[in-house]
C-alpha atoms as a PDB file:
ATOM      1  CA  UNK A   1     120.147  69.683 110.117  1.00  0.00           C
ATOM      2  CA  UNK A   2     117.224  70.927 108.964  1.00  0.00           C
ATOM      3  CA  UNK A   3     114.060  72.917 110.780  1.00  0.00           C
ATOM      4  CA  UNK A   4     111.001  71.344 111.140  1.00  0.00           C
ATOM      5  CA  UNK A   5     109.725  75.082 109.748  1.00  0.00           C
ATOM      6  CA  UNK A   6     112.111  73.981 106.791  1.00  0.00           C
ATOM      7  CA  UNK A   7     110.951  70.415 106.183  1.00  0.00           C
ATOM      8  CA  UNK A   8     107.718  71.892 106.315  1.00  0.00           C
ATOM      9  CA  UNK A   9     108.397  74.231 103.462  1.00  0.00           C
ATOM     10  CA  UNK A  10     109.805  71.610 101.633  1.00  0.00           C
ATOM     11  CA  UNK A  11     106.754  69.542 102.174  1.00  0.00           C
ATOM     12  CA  UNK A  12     104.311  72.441 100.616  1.00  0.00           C
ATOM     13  CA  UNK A  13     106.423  73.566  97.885  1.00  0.00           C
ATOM     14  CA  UNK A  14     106.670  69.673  96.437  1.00  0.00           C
ATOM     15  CA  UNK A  15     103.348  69.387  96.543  1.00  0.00           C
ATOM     16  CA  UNK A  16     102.914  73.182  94.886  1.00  0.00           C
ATOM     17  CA  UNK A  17     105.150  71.480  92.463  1.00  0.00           C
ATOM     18  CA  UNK A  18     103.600  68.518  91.130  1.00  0.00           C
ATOM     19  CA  UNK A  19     100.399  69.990  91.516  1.00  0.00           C
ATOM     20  CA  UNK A  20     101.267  73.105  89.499  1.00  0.00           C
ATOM     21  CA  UNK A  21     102.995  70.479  86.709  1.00  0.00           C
ATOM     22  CA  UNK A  22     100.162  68.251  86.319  1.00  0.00           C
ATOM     23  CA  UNK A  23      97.523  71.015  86.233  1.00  0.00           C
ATOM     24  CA  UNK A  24      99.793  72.701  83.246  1.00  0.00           C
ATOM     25  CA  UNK A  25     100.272  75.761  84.526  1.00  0.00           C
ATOM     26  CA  UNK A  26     103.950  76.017  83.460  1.00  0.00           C
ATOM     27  CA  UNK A  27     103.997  80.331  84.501  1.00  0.00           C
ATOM     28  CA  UNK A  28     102.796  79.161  88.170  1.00  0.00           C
ATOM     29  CA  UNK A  29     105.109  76.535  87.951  1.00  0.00           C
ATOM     30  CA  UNK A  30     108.208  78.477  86.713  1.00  0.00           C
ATOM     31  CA  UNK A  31     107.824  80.504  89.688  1.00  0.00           C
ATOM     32  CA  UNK A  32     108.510  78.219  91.860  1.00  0.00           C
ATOM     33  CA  UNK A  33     112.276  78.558  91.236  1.00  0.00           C
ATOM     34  CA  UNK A  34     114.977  80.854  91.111  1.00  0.00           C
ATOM     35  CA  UNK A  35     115.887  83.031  88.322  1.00  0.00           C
ATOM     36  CA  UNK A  36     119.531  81.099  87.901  1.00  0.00           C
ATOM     37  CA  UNK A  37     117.960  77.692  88.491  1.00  0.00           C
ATOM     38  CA  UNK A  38     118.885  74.727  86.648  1.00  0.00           C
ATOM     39  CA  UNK A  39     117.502  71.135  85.215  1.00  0.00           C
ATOM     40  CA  UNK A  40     120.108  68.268  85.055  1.00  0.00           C
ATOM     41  CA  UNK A  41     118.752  65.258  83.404  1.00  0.00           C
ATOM     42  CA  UNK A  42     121.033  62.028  83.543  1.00  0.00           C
ATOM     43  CA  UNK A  43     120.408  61.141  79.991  1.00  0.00           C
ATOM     44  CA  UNK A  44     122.583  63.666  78.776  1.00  0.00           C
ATOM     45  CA  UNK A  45     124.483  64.659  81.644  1.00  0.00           C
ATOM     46  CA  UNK A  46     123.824  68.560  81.347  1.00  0.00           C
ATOM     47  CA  UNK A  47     122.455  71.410  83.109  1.00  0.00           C
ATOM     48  CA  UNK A  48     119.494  73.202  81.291  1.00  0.00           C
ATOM     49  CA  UNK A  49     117.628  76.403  82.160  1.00  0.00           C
ATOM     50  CA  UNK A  50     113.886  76.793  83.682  1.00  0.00           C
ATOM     51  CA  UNK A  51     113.667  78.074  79.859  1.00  0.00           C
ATOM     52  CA  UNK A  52     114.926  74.823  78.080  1.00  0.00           C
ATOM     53  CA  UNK A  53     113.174  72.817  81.121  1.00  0.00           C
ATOM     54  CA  UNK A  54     109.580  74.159  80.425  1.00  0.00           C
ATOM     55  CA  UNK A  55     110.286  73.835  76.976  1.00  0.00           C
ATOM     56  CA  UNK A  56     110.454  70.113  77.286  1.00  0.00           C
ATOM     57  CA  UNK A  57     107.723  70.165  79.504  1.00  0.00           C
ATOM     58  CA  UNK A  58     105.501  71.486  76.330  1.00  0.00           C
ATOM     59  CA  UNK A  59     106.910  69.044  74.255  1.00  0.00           C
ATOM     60  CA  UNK A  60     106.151  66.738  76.608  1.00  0.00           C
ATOM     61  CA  UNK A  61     102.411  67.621  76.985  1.00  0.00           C
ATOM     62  CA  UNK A  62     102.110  68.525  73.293  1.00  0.00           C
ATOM     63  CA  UNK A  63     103.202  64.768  72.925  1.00  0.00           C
ATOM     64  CA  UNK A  64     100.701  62.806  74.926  1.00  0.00           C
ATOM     65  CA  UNK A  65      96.652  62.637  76.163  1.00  0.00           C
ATOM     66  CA  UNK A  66      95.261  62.673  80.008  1.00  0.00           C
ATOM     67  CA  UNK A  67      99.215  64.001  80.989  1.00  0.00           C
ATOM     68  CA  UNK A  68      99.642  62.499  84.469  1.00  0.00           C
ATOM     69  CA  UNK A  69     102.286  62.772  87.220  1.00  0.00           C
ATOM     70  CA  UNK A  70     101.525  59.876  89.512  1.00  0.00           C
ATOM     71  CA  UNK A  71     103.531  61.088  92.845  1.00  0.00           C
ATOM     72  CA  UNK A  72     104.745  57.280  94.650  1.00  0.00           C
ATOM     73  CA  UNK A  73     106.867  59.184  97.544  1.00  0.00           C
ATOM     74  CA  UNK A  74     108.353  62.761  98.909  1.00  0.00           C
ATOM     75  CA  UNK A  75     111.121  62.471 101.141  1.00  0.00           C
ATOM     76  CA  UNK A  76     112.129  65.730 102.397  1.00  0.00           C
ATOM     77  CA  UNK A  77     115.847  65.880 103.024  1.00  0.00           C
ATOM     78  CA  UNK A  78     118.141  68.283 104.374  1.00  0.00           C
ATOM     79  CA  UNK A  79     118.896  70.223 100.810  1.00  0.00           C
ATOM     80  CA  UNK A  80     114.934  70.024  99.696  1.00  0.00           C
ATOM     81  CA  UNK A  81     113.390  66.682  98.632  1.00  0.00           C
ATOM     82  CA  UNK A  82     113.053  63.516  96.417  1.00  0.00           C
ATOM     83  CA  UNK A  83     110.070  62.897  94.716  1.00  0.00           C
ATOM     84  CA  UNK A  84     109.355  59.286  92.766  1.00  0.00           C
ATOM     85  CA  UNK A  85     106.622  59.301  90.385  1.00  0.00           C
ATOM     86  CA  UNK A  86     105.815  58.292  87.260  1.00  0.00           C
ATOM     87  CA  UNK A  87     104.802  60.356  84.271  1.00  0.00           C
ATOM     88  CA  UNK A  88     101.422  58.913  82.224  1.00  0.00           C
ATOM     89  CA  UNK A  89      99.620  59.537  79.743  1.00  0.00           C
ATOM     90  CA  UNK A  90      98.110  57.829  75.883  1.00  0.00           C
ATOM     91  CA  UNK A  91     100.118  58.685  73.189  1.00  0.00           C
ATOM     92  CA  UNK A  92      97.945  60.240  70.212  1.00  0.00           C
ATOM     93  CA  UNK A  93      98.012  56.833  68.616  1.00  0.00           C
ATOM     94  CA  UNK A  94      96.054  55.417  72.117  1.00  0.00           C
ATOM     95  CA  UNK A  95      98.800  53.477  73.387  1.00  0.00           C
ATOM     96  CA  UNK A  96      99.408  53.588  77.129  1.00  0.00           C
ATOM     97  CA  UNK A  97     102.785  55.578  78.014  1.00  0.00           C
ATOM     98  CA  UNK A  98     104.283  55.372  81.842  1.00  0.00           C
ATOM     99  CA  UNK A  99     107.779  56.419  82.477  1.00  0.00           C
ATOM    100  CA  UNK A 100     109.029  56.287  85.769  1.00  0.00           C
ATOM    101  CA  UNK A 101     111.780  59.076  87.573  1.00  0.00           C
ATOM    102  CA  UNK A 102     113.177  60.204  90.807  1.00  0.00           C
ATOM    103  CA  UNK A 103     113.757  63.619  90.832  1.00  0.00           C
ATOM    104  CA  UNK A 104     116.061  65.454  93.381  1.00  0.00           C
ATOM    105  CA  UNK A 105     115.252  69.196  94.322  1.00  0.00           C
ATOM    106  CA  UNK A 106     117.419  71.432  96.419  1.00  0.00           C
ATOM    107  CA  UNK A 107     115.415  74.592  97.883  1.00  0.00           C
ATOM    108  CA  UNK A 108     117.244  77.742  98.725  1.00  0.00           C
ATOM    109  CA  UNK A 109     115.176  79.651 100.896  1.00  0.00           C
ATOM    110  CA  UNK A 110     111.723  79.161 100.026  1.00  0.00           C
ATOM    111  CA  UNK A 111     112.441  78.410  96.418  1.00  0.00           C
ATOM    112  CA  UNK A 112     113.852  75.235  93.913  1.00  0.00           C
ATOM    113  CA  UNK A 113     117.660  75.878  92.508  1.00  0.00           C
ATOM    114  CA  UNK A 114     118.222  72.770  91.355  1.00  0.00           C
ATOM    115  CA  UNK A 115     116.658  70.083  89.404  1.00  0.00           C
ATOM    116  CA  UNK A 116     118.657  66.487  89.282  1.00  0.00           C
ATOM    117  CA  UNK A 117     116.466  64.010  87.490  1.00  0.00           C
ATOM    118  CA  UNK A 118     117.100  60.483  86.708  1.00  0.00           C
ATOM    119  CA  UNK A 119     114.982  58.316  84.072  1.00  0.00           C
ATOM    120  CA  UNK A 120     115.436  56.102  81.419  1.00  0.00           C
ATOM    121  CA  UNK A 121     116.026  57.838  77.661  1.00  0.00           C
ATOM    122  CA  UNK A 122     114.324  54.625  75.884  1.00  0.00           C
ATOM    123  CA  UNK A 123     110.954  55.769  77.386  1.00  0.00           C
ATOM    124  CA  UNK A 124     111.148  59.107  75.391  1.00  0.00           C
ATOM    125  CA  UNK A 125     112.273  56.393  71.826  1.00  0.00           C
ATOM    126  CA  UNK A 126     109.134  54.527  72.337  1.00  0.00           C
ATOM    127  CA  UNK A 127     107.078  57.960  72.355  1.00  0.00           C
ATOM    128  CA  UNK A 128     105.030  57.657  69.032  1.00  0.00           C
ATOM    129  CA  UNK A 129     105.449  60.730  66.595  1.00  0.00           C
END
């Protein structure tokens, strides 16, 4: 079971986390995890590094306006925590874009080493070019 010093580590570093994410600095962000870490998505069913993960994250920003991470819930759990959120934004051609995910973190010591997300793949189609 976990510490309360633990969940309370958990606690800060998910909201270092989003906070770092939706501000846009990726190099704050990065450090946040280990060097090994990885990013498993379950639209392709395969682990990426923080490299290919903040890669993404550039597209991703590069890709739409007013780039939002609307945070529903943190549950800390024993391994780290779940967050539920939902990513916003306006695409470039002013439609409204909102794509909801549950991510699962596990935190080794006082850092992330793993990333399991879960969204929906037709929310990236609909993304205007």
């Amino acid at each position: 079971m976990m510490s309360s010093k633990d969940r309370v580590e958990s606690l800060r570093l998910a909201e270092e986390f989003f906070r770092l994410l939706e501000g846009g600095d990726l190099i704050g962000f990065a450090s946040l995890f280990h060097d090994d870490a990885t990013v498993w998505h379950n639209t392709d069913n395969r682990h990426q590094s923080l490299d290919e993960c903040i890669a993404g994250i550039r597209a991703l920003r590069d890709s739409l306006l007013q780039l939002k991470f609307r945070l529903f819930a943190i549950h800390v759990i024993d391994s780290g925590f779940i967050a539920e959120y939902a990513v916003t934004g306006n695409q470039k051609n002013g439609d409204a874009f909102s794509m909801p995910v549950c991510t699962r973190v596990v935190v080794i010591g006082s850092k992330i080493g793993e990333i399991r997300e879960y969204l929906d793949s037709a929310y990236f189609a609909a993304l205007s070019p």
